[in-house]
N, C-alpha and C. Protein backbone atom coordinates (compact mmCIF):
# COMPACT_ATOMS: atom_id res chain seq x y z
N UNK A 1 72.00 107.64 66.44
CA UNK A 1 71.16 107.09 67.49
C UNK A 1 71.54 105.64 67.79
N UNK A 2 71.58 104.37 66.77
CA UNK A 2 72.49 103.76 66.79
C UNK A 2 73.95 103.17 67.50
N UNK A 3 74.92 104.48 67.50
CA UNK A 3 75.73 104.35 68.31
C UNK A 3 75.65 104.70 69.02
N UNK A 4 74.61 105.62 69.66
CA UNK A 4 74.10 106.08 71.34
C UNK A 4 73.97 104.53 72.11
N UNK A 5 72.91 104.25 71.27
CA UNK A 5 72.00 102.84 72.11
C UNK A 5 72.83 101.58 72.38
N UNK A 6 74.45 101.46 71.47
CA UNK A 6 75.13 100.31 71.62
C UNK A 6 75.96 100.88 72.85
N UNK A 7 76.14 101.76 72.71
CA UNK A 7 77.07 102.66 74.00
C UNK A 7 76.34 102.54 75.06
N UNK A 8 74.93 103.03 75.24
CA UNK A 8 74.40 102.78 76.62
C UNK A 8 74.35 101.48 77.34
N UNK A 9 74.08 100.42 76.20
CA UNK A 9 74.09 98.99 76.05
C UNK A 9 75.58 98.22 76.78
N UNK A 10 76.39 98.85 76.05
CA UNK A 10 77.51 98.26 76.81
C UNK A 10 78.52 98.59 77.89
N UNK A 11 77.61 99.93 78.18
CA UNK A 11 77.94 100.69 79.59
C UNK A 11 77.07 99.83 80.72
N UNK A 12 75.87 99.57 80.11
CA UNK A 12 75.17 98.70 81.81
C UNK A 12 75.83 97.28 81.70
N UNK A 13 76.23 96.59 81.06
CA UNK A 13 76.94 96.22 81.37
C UNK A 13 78.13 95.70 82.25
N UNK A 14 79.09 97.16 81.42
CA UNK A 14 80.19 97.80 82.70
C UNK A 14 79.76 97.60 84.14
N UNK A 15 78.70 97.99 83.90
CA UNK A 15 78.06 98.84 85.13
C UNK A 15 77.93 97.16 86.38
N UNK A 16 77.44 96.25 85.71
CA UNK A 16 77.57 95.39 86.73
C UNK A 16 78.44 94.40 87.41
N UNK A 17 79.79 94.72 86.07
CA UNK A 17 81.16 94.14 86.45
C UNK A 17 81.59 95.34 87.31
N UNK A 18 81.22 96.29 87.28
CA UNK A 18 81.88 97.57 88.40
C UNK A 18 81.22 97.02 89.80
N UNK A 19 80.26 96.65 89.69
CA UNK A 19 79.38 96.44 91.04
C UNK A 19 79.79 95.33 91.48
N UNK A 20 79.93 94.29 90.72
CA UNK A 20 80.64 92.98 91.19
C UNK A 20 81.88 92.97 91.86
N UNK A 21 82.95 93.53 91.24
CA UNK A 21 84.27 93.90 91.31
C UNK A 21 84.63 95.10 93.27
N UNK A 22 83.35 95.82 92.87
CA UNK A 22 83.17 96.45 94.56
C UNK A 22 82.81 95.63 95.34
N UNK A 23 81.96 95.20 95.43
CA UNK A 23 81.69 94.22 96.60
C UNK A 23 82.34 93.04 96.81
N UNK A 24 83.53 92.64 95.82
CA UNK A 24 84.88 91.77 95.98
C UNK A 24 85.78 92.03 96.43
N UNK A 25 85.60 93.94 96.58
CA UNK A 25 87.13 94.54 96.94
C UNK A 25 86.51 94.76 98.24
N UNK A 26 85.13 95.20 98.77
CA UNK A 26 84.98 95.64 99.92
C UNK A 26 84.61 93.90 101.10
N UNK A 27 84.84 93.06 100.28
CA UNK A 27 84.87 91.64 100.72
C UNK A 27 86.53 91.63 101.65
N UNK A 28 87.39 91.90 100.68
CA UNK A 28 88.71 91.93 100.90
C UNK A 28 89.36 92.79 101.94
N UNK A 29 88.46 93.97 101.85
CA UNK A 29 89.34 95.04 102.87
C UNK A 29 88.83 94.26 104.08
N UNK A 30 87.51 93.89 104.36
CA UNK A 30 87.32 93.24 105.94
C UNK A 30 88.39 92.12 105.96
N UNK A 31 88.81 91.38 105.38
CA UNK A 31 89.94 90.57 105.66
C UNK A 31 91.14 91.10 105.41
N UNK A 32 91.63 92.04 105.36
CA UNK A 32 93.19 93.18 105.00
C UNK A 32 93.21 92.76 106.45
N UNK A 33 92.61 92.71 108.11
CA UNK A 33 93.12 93.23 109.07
C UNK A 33 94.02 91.84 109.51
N UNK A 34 93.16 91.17 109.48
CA UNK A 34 93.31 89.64 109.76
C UNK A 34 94.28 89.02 109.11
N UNK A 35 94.11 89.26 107.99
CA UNK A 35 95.27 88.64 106.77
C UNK A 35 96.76 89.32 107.08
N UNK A 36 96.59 90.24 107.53
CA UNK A 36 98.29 91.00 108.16
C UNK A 36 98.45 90.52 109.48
N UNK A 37 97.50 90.20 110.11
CA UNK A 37 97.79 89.65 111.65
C UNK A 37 98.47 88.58 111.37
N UNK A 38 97.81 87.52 110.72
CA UNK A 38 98.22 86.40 110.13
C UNK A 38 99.60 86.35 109.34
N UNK A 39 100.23 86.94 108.88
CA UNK A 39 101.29 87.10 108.27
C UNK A 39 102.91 87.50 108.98
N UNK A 40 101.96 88.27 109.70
CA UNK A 40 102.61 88.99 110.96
C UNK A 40 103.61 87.95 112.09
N UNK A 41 102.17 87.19 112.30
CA UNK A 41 102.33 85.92 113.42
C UNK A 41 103.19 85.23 112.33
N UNK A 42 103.03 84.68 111.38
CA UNK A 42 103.81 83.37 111.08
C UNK A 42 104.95 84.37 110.82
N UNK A 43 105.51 85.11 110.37
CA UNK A 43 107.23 86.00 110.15
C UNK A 43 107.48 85.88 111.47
N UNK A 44 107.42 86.24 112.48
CA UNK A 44 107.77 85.97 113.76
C UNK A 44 107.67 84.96 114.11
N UNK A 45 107.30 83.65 113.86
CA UNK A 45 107.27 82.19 114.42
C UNK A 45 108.32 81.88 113.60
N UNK A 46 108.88 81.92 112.29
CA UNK A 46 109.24 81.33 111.51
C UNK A 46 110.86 82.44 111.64
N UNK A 47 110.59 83.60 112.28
CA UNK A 47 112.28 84.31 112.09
C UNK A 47 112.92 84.21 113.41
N UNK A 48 113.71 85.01 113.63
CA UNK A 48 114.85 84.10 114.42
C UNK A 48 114.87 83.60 115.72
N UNK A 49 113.89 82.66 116.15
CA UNK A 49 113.68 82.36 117.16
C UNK A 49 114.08 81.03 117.01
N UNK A 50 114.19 80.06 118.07
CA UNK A 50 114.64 78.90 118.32
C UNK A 50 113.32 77.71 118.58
N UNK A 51 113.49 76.96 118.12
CA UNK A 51 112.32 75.94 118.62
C UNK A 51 111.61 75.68 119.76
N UNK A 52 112.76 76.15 120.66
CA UNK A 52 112.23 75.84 122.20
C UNK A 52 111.46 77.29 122.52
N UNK A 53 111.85 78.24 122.11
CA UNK A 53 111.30 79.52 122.05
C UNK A 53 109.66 79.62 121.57
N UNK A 54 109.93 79.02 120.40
CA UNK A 54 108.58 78.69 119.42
C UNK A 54 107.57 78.18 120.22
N UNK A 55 107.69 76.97 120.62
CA UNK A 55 107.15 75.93 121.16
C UNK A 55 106.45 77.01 122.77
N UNK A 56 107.74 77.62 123.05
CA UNK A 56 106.76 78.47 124.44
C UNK A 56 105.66 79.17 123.92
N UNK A 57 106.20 80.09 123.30
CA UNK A 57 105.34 81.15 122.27
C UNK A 57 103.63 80.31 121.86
N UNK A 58 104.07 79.24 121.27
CA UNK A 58 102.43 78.63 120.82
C UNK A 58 102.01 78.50 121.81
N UNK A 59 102.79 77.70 122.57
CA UNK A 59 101.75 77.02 124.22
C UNK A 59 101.50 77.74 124.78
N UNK A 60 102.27 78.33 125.95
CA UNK A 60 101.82 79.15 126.90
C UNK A 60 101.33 80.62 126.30
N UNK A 61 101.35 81.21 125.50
CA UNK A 61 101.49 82.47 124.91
C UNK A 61 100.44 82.74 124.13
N UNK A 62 100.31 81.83 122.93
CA UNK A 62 99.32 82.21 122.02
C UNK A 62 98.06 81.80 122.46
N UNK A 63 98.09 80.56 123.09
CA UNK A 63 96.59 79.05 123.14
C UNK A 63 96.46 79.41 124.53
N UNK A 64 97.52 79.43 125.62
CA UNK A 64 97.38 79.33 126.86
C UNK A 64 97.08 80.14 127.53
């Protein structure tokens, strides 16, 4: 009985690092979409384009 009650004991526990740990991951997936947009945009600003290219791209393109 003993080792029932330390077992249940350190299952609730578990139980609220499981709950914590979900609502950190379901924190994360709403930012998965954004965070690849974002990644997305700077690999393409930063690959093989030219400055003067760049410079259109921010101004007229992205802001404008």
């Amino acid at each position: 009985m003993d080792a029932a009650n330390r077992l249940i004991g350190g299952l609730a526990g578990e139980k609220r690092r499981w709950t914590a740990q979900s609502d950190a991951f379901a924190d994360e997936i709403k930012r998965l979409t954004g965070d690849t947009a974002l990644a997305c945009g700077f690999i393409s600003y930063v690959g093989p384009f030219n400055a003067d290219f760049r410079h259109l791209l921010l101004t007229e393109r992205f802001t404008g």
